[in-house]
PDB file of N, CA and C in Angstrom:
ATOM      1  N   UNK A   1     228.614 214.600  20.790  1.00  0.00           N
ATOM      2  CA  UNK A   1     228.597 213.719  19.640  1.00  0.00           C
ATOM      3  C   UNK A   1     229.967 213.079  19.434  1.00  0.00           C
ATOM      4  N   UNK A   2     230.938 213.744  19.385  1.00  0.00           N
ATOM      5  CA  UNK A   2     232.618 213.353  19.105  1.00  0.00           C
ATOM      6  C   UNK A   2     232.951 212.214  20.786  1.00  0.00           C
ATOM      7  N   UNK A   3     232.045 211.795  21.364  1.00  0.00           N
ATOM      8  CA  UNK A   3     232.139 211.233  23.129  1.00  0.00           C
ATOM      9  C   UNK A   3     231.984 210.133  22.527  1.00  0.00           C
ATOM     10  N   UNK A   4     230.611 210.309  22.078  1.00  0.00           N
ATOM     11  CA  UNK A   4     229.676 208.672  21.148  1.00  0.00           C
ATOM     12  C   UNK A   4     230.808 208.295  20.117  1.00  0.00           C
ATOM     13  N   UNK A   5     231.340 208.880  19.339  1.00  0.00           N
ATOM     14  CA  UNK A   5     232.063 208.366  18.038  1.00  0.00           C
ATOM     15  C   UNK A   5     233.438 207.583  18.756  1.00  0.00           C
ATOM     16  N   UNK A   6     233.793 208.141  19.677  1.00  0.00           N
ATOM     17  CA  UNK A   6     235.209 207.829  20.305  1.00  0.00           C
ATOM     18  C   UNK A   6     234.920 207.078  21.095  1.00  0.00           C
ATOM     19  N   UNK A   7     233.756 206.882  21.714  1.00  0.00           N
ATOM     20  CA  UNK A   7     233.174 205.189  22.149  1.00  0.00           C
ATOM     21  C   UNK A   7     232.851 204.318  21.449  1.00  0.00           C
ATOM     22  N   UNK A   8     232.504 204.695  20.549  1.00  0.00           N
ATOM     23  CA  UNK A   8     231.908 203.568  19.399  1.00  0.00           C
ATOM     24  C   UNK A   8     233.669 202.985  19.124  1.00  0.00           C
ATOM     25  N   UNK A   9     233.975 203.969  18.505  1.00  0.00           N
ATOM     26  CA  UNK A   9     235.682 202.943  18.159  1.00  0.00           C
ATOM     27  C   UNK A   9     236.257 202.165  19.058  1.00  0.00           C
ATOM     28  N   UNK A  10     236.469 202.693  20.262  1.00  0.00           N
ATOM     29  CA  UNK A  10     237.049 202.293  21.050  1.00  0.00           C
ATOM     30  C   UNK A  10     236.123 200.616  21.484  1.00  0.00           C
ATOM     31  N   UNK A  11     235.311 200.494  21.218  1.00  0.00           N
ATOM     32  CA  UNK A  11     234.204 199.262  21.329  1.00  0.00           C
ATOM     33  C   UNK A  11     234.200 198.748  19.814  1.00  0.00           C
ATOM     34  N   UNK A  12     234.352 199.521  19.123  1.00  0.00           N
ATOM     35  CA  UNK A  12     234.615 198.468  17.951  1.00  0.00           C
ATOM     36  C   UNK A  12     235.702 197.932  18.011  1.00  0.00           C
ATOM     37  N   UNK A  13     236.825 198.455  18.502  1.00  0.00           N
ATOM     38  CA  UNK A  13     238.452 198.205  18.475  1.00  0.00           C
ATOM     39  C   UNK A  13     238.510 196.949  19.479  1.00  0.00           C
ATOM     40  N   UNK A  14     237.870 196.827  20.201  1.00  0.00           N
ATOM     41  CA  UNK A  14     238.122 195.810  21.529  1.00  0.00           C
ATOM     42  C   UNK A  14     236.713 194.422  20.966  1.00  0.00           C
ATOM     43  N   UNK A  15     236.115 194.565  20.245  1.00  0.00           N
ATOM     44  CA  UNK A  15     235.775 193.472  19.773  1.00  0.00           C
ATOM     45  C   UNK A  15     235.971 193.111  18.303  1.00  0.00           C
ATOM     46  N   UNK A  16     236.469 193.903  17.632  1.00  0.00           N
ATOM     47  CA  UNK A  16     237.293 193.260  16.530  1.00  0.00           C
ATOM     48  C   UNK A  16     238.828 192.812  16.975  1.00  0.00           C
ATOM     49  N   UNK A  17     239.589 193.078  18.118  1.00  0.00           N
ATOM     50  CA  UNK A  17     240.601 192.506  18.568  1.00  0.00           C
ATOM     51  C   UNK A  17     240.148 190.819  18.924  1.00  0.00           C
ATOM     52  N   UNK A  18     238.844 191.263  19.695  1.00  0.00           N
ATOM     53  CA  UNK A  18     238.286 189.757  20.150  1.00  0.00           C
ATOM     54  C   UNK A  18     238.320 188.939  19.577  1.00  0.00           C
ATOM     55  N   UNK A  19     237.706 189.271  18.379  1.00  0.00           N
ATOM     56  CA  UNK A  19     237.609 188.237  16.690  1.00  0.00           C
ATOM     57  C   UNK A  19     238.639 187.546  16.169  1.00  0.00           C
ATOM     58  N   UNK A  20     239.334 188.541  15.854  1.00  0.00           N
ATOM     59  CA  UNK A  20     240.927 188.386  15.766  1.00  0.00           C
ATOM     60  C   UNK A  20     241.459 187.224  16.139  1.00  0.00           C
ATOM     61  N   UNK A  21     241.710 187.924  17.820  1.00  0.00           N
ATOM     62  CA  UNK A  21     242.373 186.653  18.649  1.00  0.00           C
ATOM     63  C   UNK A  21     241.806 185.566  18.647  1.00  0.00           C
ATOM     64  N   UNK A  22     240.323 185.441  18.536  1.00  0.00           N
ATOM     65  CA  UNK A  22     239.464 183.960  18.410  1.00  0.00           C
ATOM     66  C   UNK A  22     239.849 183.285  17.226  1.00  0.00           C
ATOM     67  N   UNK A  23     239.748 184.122  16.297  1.00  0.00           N
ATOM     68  CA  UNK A  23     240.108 183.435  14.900  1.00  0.00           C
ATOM     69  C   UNK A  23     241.932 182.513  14.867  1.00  0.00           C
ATOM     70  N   UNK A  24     242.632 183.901  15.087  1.00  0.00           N
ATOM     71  CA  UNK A  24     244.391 183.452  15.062  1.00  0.00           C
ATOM     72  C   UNK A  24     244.729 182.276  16.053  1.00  0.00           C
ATOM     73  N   UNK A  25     243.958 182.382  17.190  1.00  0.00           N
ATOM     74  CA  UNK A  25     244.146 181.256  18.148  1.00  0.00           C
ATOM     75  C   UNK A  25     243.903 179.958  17.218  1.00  0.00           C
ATOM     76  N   UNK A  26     242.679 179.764  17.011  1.00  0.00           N
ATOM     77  CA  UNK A  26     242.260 179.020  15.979  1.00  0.00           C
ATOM     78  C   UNK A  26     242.974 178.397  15.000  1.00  0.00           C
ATOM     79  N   UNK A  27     243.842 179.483  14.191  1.00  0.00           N
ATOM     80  CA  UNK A  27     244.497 179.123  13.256  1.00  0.00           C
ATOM     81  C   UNK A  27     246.112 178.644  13.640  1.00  0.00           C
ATOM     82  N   UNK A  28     246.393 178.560  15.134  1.00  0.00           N
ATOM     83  CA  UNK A  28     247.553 178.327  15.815  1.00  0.00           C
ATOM     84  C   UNK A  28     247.218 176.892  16.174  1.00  0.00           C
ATOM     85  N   UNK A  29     246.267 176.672  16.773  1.00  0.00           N
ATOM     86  CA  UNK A  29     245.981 175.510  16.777  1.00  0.00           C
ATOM     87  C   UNK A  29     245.300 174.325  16.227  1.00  0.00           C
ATOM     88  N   UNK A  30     245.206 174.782  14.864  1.00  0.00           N
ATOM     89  CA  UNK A  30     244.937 173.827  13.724  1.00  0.00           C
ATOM     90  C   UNK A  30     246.203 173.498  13.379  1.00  0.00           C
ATOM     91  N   UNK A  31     247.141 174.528  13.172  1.00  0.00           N
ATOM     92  CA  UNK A  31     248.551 174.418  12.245  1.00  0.00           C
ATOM     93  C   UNK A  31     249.872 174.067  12.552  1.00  0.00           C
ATOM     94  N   UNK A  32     250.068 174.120  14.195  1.00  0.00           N
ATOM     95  CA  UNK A  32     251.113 173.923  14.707  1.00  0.00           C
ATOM     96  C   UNK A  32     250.987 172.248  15.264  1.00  0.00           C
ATOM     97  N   UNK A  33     252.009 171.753  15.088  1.00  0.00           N
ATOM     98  CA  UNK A  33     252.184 170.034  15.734  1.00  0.00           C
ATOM     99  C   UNK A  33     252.186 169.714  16.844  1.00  0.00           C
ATOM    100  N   UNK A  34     252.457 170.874  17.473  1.00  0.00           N
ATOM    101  CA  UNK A  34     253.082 170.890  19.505  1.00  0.00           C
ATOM    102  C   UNK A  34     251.786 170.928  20.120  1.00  0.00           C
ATOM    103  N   UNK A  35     252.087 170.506  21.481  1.00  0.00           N
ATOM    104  CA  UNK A  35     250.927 170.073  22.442  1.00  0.00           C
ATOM    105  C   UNK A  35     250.731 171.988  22.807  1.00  0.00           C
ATOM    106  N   UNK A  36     251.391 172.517  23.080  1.00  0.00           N
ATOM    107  CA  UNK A  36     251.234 173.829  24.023  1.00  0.00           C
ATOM    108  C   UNK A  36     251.704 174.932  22.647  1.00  0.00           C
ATOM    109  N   UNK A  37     252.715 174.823  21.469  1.00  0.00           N
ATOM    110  CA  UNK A  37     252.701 175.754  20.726  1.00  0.00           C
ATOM    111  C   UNK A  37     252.023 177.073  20.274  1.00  0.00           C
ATOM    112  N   UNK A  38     250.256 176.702  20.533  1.00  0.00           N
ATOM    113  CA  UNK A  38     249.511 177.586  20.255  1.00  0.00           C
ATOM    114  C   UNK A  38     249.511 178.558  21.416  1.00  0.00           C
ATOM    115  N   UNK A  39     249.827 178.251  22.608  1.00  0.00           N
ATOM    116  CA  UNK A  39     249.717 178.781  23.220  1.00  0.00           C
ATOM    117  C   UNK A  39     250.988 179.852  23.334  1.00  0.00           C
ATOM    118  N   UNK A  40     252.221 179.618  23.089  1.00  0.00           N
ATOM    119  CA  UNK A  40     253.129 180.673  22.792  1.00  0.00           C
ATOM    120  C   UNK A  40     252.929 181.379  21.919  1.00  0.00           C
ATOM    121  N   UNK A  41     252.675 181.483  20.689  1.00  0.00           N
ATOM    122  CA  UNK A  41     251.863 181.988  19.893  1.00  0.00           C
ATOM    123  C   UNK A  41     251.019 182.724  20.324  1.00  0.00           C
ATOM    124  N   UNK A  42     250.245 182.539  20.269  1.00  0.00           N
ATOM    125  CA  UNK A  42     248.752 183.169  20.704  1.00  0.00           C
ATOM    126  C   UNK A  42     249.005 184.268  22.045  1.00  0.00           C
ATOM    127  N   UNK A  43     249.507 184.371  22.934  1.00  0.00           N
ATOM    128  CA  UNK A  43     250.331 184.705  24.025  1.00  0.00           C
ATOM    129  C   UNK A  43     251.594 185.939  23.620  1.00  0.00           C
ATOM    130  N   UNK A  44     252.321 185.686  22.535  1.00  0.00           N
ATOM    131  CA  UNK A  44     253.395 186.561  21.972  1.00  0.00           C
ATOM    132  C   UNK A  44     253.131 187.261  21.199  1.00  0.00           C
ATOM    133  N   UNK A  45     252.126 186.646  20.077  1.00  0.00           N
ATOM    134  CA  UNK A  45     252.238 187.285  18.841  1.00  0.00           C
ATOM    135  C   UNK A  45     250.742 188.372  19.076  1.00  0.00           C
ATOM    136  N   UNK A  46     249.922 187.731  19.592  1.00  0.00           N
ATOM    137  CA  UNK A  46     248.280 188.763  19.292  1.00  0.00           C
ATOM    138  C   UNK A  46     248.544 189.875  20.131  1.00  0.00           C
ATOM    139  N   UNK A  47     249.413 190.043  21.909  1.00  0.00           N
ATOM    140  CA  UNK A  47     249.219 191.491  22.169  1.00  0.00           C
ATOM    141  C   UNK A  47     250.311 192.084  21.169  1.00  0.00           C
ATOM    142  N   UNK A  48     251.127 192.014  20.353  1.00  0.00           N
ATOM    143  CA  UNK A  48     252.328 192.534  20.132  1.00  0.00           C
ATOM    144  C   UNK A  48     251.347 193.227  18.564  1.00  0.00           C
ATOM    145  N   UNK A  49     250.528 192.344  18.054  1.00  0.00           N
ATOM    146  CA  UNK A  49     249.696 192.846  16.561  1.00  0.00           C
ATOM    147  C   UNK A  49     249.072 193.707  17.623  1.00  0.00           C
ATOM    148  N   UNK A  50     248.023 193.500  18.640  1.00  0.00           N
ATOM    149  CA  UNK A  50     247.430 194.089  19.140  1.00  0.00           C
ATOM    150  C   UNK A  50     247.667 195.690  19.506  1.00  0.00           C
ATOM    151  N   UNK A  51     248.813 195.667  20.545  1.00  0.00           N
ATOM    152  CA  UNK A  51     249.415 197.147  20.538  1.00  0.00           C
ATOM    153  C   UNK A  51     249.694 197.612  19.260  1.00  0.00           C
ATOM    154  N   UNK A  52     250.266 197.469  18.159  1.00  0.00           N
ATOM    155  CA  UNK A  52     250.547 198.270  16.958  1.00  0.00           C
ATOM    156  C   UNK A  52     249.652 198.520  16.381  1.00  0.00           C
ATOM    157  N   UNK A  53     247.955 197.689  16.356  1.00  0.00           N
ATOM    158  CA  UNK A  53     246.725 198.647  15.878  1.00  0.00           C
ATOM    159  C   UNK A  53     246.157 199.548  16.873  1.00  0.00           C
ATOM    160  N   UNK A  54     246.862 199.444  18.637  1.00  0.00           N
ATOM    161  CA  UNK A  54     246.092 200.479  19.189  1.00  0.00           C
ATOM    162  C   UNK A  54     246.574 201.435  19.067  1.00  0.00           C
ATOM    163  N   UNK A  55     248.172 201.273  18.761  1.00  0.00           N
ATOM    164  CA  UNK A  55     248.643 202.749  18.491  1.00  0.00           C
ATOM    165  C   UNK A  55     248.660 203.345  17.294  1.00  0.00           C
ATOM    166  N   UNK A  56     248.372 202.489  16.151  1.00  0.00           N
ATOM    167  CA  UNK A  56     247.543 203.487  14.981  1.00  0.00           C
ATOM    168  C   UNK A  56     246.412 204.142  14.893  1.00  0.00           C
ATOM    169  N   UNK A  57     245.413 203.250  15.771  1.00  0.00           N
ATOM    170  CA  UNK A  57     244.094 204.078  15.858  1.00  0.00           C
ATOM    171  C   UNK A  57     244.075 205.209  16.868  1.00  0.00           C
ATOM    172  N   UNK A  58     244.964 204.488  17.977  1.00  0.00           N
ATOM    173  CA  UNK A  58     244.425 205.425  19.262  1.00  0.00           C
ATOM    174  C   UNK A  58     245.776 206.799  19.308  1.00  0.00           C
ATOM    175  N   UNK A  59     246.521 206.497  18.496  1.00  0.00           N
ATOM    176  CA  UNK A  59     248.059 207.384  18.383  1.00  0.00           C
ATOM    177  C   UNK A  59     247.802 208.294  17.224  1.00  0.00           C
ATOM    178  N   UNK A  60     247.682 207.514  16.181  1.00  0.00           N
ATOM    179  CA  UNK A  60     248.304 208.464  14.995  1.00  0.00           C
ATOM    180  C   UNK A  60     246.692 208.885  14.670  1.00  0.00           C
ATOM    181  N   UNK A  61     245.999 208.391  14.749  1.00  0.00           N
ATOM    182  CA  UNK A  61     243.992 208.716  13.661  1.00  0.00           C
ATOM    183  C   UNK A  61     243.456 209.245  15.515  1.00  0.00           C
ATOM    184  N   UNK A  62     243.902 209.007  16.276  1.00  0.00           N
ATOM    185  CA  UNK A  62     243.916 210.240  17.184  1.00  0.00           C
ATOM    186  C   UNK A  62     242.000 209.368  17.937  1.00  0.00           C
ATOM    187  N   UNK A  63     242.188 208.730  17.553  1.00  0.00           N
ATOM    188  CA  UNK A  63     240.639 207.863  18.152  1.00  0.00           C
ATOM    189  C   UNK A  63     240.610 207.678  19.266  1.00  0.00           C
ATOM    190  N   UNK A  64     239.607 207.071  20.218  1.00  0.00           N
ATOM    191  CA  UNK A  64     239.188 206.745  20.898  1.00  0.00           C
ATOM    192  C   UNK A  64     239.012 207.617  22.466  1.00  0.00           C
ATOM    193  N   UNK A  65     238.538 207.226  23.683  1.00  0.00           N
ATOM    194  CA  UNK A  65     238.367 208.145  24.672  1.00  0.00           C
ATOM    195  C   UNK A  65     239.590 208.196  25.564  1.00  0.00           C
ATOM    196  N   UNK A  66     239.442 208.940  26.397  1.00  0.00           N
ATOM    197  CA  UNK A  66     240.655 209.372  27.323  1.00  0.00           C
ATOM    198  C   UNK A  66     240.232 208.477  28.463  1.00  0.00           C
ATOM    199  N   UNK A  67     240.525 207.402  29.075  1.00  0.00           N
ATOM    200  CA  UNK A  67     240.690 207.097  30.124  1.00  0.00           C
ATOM    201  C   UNK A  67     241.020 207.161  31.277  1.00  0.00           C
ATOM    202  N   UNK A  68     242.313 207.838  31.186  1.00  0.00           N
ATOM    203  CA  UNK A  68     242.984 208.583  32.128  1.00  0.00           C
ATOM    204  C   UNK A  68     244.367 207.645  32.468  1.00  0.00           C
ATOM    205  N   UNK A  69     244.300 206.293  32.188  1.00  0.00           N
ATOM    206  CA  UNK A  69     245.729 205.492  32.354  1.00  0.00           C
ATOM    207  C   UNK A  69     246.344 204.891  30.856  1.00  0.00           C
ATOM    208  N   UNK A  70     247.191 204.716  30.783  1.00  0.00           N
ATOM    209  CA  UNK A  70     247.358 203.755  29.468  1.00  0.00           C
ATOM    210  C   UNK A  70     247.433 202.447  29.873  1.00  0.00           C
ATOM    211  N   UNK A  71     247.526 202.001  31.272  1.00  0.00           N
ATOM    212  CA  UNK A  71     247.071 201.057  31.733  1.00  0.00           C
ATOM    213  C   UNK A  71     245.835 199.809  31.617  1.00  0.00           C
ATOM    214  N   UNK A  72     244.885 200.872  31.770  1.00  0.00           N
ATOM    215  CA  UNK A  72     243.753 200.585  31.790  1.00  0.00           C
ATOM    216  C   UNK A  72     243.294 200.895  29.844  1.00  0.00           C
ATOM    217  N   UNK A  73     243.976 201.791  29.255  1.00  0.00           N
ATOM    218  CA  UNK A  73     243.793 201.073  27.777  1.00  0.00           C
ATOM    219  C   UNK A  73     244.154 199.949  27.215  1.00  0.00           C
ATOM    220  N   UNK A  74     245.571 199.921  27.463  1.00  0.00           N
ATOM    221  CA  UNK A  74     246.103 198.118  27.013  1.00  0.00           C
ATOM    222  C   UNK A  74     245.412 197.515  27.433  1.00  0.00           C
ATOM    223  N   UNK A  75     245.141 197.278  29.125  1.00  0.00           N
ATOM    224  CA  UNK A  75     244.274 195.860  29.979  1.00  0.00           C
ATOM    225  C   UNK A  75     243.008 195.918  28.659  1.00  0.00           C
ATOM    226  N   UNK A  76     241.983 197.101  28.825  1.00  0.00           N
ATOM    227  CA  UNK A  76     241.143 196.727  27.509  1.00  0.00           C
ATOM    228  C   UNK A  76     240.669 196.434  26.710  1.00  0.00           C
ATOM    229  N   UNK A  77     242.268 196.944  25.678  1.00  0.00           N
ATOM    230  CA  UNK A  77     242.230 197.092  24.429  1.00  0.00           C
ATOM    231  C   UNK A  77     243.140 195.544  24.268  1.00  0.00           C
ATOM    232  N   UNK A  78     244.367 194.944  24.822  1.00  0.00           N
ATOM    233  CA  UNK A  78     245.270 194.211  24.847  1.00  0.00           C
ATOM    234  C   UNK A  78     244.554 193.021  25.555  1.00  0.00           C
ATOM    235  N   UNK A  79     244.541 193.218  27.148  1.00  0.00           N
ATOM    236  CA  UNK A  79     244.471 191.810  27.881  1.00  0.00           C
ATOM    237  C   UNK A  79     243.006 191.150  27.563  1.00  0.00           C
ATOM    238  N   UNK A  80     242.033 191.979  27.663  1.00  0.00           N
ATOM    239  CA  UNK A  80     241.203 191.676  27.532  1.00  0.00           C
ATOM    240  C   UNK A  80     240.377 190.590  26.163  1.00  0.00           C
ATOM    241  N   UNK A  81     240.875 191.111  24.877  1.00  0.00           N
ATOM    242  CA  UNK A  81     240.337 190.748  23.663  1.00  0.00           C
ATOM    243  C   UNK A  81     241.042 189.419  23.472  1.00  0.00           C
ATOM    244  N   UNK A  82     242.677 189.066  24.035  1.00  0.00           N
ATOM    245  CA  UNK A  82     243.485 188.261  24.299  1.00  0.00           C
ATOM    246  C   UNK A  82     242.939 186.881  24.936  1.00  0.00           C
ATOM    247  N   UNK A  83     242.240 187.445  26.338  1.00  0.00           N
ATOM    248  CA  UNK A  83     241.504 186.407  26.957  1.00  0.00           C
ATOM    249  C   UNK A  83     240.339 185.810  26.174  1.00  0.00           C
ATOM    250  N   UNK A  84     239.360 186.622  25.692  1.00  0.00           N
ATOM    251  CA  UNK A  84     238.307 186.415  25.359  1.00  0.00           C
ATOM    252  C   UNK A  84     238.452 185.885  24.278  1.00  0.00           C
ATOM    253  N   UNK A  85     239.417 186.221  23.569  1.00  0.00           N
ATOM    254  CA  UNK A  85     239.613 185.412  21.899  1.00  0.00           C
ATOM    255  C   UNK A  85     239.903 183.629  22.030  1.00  0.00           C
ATOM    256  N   UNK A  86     241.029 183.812  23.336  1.00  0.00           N
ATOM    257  CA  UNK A  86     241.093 182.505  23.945  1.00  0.00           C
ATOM    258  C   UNK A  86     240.209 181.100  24.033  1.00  0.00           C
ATOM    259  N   UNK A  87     239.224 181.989  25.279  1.00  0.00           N
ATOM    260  CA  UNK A  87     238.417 181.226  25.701  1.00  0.00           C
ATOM    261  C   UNK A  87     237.103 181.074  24.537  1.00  0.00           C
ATOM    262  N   UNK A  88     237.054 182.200  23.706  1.00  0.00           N
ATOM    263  CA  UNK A  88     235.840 181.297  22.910  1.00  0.00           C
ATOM    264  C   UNK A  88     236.467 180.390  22.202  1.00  0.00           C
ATOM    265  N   UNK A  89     237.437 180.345  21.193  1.00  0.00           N
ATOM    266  CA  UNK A  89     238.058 179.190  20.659  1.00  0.00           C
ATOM    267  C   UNK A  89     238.326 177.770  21.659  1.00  0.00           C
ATOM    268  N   UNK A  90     238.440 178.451  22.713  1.00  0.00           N
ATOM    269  CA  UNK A  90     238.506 176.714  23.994  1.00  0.00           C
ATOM    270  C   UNK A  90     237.367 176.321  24.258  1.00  0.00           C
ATOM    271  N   UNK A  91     236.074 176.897  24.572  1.00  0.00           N
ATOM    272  CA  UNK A  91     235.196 177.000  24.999  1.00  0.00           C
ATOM    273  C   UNK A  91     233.774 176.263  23.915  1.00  0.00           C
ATOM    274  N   UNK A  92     233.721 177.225  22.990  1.00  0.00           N
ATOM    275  CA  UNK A  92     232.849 177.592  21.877  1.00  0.00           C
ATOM    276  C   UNK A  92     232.635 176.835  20.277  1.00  0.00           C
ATOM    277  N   UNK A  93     234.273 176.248  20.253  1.00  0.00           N
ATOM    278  CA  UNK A  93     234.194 175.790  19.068  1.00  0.00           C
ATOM    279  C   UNK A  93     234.925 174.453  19.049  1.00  0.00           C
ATOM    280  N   UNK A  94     234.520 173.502  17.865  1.00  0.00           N
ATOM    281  CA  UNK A  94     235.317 172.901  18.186  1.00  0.00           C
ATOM    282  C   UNK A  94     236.784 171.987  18.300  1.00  0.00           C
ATOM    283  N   UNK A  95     236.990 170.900  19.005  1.00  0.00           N
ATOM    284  CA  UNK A  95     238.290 170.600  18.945  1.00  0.00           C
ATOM    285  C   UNK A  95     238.998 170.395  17.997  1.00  0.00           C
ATOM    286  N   UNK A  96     240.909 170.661  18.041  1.00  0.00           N
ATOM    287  CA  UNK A  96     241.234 170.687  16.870  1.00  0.00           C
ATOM    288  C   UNK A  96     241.270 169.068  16.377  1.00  0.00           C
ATOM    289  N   UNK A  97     240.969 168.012  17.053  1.00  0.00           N
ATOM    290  CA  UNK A  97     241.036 166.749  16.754  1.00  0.00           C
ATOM    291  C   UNK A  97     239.792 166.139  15.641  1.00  0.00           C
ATOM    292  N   UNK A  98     239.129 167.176  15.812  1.00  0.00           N
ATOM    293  CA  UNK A  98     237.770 166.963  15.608  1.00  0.00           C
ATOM    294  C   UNK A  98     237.758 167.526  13.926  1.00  0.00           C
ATOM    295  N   UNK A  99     238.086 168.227  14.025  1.00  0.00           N
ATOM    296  CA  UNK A  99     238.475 169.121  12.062  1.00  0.00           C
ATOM    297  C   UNK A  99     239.023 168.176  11.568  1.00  0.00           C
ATOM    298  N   UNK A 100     238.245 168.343  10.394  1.00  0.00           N
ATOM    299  CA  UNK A 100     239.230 167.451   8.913  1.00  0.00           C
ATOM    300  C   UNK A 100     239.829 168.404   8.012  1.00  0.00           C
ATOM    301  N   UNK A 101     241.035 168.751   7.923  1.00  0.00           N
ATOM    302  CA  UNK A 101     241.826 169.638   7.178  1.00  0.00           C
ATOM    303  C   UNK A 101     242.325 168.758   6.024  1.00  0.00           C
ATOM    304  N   UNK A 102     241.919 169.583   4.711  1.00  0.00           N
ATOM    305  CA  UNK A 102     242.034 168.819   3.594  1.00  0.00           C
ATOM    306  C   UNK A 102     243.369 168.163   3.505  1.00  0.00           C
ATOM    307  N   UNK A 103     243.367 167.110   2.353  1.00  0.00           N
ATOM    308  CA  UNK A 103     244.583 166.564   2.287  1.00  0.00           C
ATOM    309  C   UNK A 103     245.949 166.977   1.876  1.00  0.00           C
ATOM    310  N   UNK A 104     247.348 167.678   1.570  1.00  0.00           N
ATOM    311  CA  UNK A 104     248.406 168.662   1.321  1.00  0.00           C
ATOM    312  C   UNK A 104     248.295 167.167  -0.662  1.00  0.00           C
ATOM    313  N   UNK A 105     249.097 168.131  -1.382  1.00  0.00           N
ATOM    314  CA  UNK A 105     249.098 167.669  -2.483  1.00  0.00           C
ATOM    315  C   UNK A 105     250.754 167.529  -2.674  1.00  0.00           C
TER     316      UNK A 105
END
C-alpha cells in the first residue's frame, strides 16, 4: 500500500510540475518584450523552483519511490515536466500575438 501512495506522489509531482511549467512559460511569454527572453526564463528559473519542491517533498516529507539514481529522479521530476510544460504552451495554445492583454491604466 505505502508502494501505491509513493507512486501516486511521485506522478502527481511530475504532472503538477508539468502544469506549472506550461502555465509560467506562458506567463514568460506574454510578459517579457524580447524575442528569446522567455526562453531564459523558462530554462533558469522552472528547474531551479522545480528542484526545491523535489527536495521538500522527496527530502524533508520523505515521499516518493526509490529509484535507485538521483539522476533519473531530476531527468523525471526536473527535465521532463520542463520539456513538456514547453511544448504544450508552443504546441497547444495559443500565440502570444494572438492574446489581447488588457489595457495598463
Amino acid at each position: 500500500m505505502l508502494a501505491v501512495i509513493n507512486y501516486g506522489v511521485f506522478f502527481g509531482l511530475v504532472v503538477a510540475h508539468t502544469i506549472l511549467a506550461a502555465v509560467m512559460t506562458r506567463f514568460f511569454r506574454l510578459r517579457l518584450d524580447t524575442q528569446a527572453g522567455w526562453i531564459g526564463y523558462s530554462l533558469g528559473l522552472l528547474p531551479i523552483l522545480f528542484f526545491l519542491s523535489t527536495l521538500v517533498v522527496t527530502g524533508a516529507l520523505g515521499l516518493g519511490p526509490t529509484l535507485g539514481s538521483r539522476l533519473v529522479v531530476f531527468a523525471i521530476l526536473i527535465g521532463l515536466p520542463v520539456a513538456l510544460g514547453m511544448t504544450i504552451d508552443l504546441l497547444y495554445v495559443a500565440q502570444p500575438e494572438d492574446v489581447e492583454l488588457p489595457q495598463r491604466q
